[in-house]
C-alpha atoms as a PDB file:
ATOM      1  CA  UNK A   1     -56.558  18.908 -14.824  1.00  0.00           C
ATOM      2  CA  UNK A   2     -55.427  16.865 -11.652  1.00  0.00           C
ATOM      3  CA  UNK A   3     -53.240  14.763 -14.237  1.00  0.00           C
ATOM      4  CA  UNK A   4     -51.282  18.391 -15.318  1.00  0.00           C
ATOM      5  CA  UNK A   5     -50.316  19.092 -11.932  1.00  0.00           C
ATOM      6  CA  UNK A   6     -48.137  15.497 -11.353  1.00  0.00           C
ATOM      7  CA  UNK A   7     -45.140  16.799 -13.864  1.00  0.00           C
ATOM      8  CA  UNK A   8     -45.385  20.122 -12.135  1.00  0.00           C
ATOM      9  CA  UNK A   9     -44.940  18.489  -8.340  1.00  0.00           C
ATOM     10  CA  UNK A  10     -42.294  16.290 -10.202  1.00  0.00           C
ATOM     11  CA  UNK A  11     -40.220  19.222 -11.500  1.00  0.00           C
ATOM     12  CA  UNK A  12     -40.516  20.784  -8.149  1.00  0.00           C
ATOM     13  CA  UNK A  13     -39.260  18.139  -6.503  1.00  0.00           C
ATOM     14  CA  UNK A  14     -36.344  18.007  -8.714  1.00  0.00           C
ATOM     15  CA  UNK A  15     -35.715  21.484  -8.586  1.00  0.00           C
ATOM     16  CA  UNK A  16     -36.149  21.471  -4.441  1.00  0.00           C
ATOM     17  CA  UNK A  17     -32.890  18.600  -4.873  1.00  0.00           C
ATOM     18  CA  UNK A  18     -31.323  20.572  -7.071  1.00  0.00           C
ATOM     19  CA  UNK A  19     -31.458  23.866  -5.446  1.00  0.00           C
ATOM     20  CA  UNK A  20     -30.055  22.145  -2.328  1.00  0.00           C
ATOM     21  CA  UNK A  21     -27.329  21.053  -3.599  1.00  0.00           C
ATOM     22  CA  UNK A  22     -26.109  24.009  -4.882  1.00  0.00           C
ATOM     23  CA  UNK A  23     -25.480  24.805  -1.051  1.00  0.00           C
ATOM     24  CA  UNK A  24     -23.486  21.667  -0.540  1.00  0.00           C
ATOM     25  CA  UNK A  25     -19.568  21.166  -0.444  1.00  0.00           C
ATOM     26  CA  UNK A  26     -18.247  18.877  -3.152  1.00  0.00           C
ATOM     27  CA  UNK A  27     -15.213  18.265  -1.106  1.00  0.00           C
ATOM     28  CA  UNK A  28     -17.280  17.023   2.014  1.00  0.00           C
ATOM     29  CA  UNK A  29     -18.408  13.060   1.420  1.00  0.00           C
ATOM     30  CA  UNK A  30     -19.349  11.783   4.694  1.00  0.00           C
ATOM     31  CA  UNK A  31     -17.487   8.909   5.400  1.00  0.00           C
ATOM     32  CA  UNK A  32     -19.854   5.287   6.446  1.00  0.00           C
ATOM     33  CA  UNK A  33     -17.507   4.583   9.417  1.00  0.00           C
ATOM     34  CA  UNK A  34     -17.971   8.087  11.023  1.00  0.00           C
ATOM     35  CA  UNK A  35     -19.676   6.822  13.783  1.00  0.00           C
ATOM     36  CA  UNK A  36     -18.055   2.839  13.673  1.00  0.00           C
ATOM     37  CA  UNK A  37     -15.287   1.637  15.467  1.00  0.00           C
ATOM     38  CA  UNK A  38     -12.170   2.152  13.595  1.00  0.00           C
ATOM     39  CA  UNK A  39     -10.917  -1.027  11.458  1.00  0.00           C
ATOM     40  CA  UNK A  40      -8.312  -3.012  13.155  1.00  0.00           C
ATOM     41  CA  UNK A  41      -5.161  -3.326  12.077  1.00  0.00           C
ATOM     42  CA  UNK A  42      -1.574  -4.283  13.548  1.00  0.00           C
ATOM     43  CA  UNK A  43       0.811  -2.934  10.864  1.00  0.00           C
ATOM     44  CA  UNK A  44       5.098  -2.733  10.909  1.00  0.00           C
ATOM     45  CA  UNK A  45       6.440   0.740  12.182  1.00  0.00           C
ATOM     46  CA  UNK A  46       8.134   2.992   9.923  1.00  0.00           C
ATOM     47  CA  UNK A  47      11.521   3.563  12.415  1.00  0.00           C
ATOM     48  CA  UNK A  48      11.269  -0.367  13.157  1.00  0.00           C
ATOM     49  CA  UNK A  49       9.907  -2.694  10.755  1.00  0.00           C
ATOM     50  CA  UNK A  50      10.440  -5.711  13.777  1.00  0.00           C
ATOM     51  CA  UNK A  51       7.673  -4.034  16.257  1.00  0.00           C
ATOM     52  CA  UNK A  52       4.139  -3.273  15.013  1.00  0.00           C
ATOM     53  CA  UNK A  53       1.740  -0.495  15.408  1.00  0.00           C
ATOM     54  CA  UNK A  54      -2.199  -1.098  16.345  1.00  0.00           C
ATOM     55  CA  UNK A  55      -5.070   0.961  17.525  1.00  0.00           C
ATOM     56  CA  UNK A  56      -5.510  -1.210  20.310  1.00  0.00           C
ATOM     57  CA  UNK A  57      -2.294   0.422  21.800  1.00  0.00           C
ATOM     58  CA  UNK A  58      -4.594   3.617  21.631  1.00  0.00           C
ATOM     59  CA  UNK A  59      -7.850   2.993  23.754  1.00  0.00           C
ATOM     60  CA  UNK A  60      -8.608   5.454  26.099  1.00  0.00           C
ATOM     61  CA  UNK A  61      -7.239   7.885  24.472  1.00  0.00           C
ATOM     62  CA  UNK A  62      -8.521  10.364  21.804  1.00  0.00           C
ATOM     63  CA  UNK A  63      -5.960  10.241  18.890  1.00  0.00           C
ATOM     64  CA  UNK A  64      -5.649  11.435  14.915  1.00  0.00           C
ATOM     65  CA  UNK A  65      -4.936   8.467  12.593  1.00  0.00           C
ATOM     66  CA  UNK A  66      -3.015  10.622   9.565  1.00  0.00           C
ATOM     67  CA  UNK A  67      -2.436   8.839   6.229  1.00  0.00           C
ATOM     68  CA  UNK A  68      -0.068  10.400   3.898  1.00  0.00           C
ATOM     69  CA  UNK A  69       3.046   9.587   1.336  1.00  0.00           C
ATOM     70  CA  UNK A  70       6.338  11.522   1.000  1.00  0.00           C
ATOM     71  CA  UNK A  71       5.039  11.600  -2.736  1.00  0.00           C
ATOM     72  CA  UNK A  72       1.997  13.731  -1.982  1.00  0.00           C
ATOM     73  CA  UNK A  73       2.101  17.162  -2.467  1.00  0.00           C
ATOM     74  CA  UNK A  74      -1.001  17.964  -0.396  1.00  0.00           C
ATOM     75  CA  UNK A  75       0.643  15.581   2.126  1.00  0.00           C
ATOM     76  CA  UNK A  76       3.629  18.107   2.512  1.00  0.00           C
ATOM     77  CA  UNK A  77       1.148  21.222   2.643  1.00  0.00           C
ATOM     78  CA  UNK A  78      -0.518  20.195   5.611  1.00  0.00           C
ATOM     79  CA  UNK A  79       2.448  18.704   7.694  1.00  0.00           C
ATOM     80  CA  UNK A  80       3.849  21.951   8.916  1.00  0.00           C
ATOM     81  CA  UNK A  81       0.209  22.318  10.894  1.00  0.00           C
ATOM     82  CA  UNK A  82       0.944  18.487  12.097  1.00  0.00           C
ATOM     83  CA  UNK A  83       4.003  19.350  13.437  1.00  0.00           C
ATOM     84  CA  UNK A  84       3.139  22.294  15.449  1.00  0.00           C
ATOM     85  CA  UNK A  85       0.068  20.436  16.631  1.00  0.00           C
ATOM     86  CA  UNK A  86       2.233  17.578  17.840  1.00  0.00           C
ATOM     87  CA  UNK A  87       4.448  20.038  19.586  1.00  0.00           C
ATOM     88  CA  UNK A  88       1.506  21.337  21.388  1.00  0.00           C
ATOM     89  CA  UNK A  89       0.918  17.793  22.996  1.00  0.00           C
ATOM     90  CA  UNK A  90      -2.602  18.460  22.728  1.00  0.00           C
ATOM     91  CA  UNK A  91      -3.256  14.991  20.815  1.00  0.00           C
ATOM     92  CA  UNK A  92      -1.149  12.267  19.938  1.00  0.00           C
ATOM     93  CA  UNK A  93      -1.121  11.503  15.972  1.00  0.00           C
ATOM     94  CA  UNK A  94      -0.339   8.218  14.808  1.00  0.00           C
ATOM     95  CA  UNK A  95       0.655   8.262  11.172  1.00  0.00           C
ATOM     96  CA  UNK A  96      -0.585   5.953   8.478  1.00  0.00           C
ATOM     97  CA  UNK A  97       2.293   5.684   5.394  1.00  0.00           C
ATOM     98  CA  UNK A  98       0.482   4.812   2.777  1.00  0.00           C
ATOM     99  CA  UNK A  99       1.718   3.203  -0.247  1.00  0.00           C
ATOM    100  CA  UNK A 100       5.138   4.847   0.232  1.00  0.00           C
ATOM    101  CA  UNK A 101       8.630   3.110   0.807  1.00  0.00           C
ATOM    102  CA  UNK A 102      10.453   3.322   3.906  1.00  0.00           C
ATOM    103  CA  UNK A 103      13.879   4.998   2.840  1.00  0.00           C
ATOM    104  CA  UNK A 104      11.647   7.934   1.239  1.00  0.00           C
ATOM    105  CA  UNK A 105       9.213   8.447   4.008  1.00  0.00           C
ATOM    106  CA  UNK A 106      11.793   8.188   6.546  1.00  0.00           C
ATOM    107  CA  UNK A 107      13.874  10.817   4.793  1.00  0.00           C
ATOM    108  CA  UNK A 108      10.687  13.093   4.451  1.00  0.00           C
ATOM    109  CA  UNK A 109      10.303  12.921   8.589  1.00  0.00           C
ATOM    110  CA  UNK A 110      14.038  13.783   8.662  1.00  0.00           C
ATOM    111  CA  UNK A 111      13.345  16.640   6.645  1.00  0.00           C
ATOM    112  CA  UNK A 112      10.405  18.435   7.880  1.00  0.00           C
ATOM    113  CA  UNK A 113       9.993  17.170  11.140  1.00  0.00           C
ATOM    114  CA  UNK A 114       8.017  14.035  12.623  1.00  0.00           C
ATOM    115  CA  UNK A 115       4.794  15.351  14.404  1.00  0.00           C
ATOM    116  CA  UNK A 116       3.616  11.331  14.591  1.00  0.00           C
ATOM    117  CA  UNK A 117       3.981   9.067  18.079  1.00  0.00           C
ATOM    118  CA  UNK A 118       4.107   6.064  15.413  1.00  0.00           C
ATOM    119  CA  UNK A 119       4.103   5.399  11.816  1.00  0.00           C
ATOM    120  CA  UNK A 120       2.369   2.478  10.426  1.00  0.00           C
ATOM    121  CA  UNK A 121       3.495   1.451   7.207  1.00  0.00           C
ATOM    122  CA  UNK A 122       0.841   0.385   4.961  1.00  0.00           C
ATOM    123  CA  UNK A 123       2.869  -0.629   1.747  1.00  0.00           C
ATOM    124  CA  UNK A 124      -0.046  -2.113  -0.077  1.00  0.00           C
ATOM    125  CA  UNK A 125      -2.739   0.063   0.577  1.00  0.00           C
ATOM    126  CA  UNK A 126      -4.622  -2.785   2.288  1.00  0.00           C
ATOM    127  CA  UNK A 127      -5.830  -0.815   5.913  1.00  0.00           C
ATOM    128  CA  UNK A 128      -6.133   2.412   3.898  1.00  0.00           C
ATOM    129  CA  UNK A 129      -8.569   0.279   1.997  1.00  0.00           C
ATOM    130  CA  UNK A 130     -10.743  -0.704   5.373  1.00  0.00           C
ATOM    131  CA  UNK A 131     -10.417   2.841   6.336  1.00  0.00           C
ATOM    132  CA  UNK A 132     -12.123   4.169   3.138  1.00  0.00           C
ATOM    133  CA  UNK A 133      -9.148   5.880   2.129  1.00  0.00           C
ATOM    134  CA  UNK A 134      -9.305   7.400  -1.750  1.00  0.00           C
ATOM    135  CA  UNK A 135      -6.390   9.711  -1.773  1.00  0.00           C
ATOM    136  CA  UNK A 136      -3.695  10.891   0.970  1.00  0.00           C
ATOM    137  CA  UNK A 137      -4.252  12.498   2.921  1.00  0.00           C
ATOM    138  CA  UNK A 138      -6.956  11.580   5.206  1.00  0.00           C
ATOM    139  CA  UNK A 139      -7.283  11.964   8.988  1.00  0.00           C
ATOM    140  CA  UNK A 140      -9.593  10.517  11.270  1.00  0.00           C
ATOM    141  CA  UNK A 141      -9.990  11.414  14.471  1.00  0.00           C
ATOM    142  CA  UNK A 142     -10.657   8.280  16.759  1.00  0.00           C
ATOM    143  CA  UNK A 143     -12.191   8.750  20.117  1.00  0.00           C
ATOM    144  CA  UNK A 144     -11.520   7.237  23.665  1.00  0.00           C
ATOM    145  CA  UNK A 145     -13.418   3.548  22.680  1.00  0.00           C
ATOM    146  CA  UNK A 146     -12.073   3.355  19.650  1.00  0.00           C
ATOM    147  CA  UNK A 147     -14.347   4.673  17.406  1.00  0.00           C
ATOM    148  CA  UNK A 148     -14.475   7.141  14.229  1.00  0.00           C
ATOM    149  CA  UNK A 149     -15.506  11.070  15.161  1.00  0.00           C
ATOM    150  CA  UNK A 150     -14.908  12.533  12.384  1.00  0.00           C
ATOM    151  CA  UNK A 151     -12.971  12.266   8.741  1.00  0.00           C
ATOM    152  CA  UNK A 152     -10.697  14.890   7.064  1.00  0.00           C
ATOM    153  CA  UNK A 153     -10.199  14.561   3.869  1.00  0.00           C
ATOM    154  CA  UNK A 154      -7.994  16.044   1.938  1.00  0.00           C
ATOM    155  CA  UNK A 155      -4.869  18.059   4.064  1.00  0.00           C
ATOM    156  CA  UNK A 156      -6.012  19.470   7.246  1.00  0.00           C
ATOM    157  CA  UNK A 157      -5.837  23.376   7.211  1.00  0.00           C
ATOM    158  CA  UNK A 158      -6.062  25.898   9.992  1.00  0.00           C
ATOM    159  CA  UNK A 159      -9.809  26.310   9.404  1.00  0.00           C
ATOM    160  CA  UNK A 160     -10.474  22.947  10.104  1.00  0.00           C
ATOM    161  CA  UNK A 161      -8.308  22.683  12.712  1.00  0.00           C
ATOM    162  CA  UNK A 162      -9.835  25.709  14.579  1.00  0.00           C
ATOM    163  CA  UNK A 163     -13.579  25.132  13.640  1.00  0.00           C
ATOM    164  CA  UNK A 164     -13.688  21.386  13.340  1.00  0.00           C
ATOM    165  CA  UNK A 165     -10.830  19.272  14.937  1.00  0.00           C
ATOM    166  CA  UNK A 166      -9.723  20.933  18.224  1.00  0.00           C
ATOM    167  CA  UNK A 167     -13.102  21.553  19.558  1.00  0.00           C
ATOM    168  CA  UNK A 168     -14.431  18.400  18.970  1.00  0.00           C
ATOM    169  CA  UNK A 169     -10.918  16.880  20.663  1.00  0.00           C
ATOM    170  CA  UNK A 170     -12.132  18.779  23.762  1.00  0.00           C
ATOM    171  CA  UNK A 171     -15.082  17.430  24.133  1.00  0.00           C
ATOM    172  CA  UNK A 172     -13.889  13.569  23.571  1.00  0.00           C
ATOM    173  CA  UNK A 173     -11.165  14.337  26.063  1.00  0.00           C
ATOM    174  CA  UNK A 174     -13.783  15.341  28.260  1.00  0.00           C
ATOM    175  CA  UNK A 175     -16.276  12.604  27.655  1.00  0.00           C
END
């Protein structure tokens, strides 16, 4: 009898996994270096390849690391919120070009605005690798010591902006 009753707490099991995960959101795989300083990098601006760009230039602040490609469409729905977000002033975005070249990404800014205090150009893909990056775009929002809060992925919307990003800005900025 006792020996009936282990495929039946088996299946249950299974079925308790299963059930939960029918509550869970595909689109949401926590990132490993939530919680990690952010990888170092010290990368060639987009507007002049001569200086460089590094998060070092960003401790003690709270700051958005954006990565995204004039040849993403998901890139270009999200960059109107960038923009008005970087008109707000509320938090400086540094911009990651991933995997882009410069003449196109610089006429994309021209185009629709540049809502970034620097772009980094990352022409091989190499710091997009340390940041865990598997498709543009991605945002990661870095606090004050110079380590990862949180990961967007996929383009930021208003919902996230609202629920997720601003809120937890405000309490960085206030830590």
């Amino acid at each position: 009898m006792k020996r009936a009753l282990i495929p039946l707490a088996l299946f249950l099991v299974v079925a308790g996994f299963l059930f939960r995960g029918l509550y869970l959101d595909p689109r949401e795989v926590p990132s490993p270096l939530v919680g990690k300083p952010a990888p170092q990098f010290s990368l060639p601006r987009l507007d002049d390849p001569t200086k460089t760009i590094s998060p070092k230039e960003m401790l003690g602040k709270v700051w958005l690391l954006n990565t995204w490609a004039s040849w993403c469409p998901a890139c270009k729905d999200e960059h109107p919120l960038l923009v008005e977000l970087s008109k707000s002033g509320f938090v400086p975005i540094i911009g990651l070009d991933y995997k882009d070249t410069n003449p196109e990404a610089q006429q994309w800014l021209v185009e629709a605005g540049n809502p970034y205090v620097a772009n980094a150009v990352d022409a091989d893909g190499r710091v997009g690798i340390d940041y865990g990056v598997y498709g543009v775009p991605e945002t990661y929002l870095i606090d004050k010591k110079g380590v990862i809060a949180y990961k967007q992925i996929g383009p930021i919307t208003i919902e996230a902006l609202r629920d997720k990003i601003i809120p937890l800005v405000k309490k960085l900025q206030t830590q």
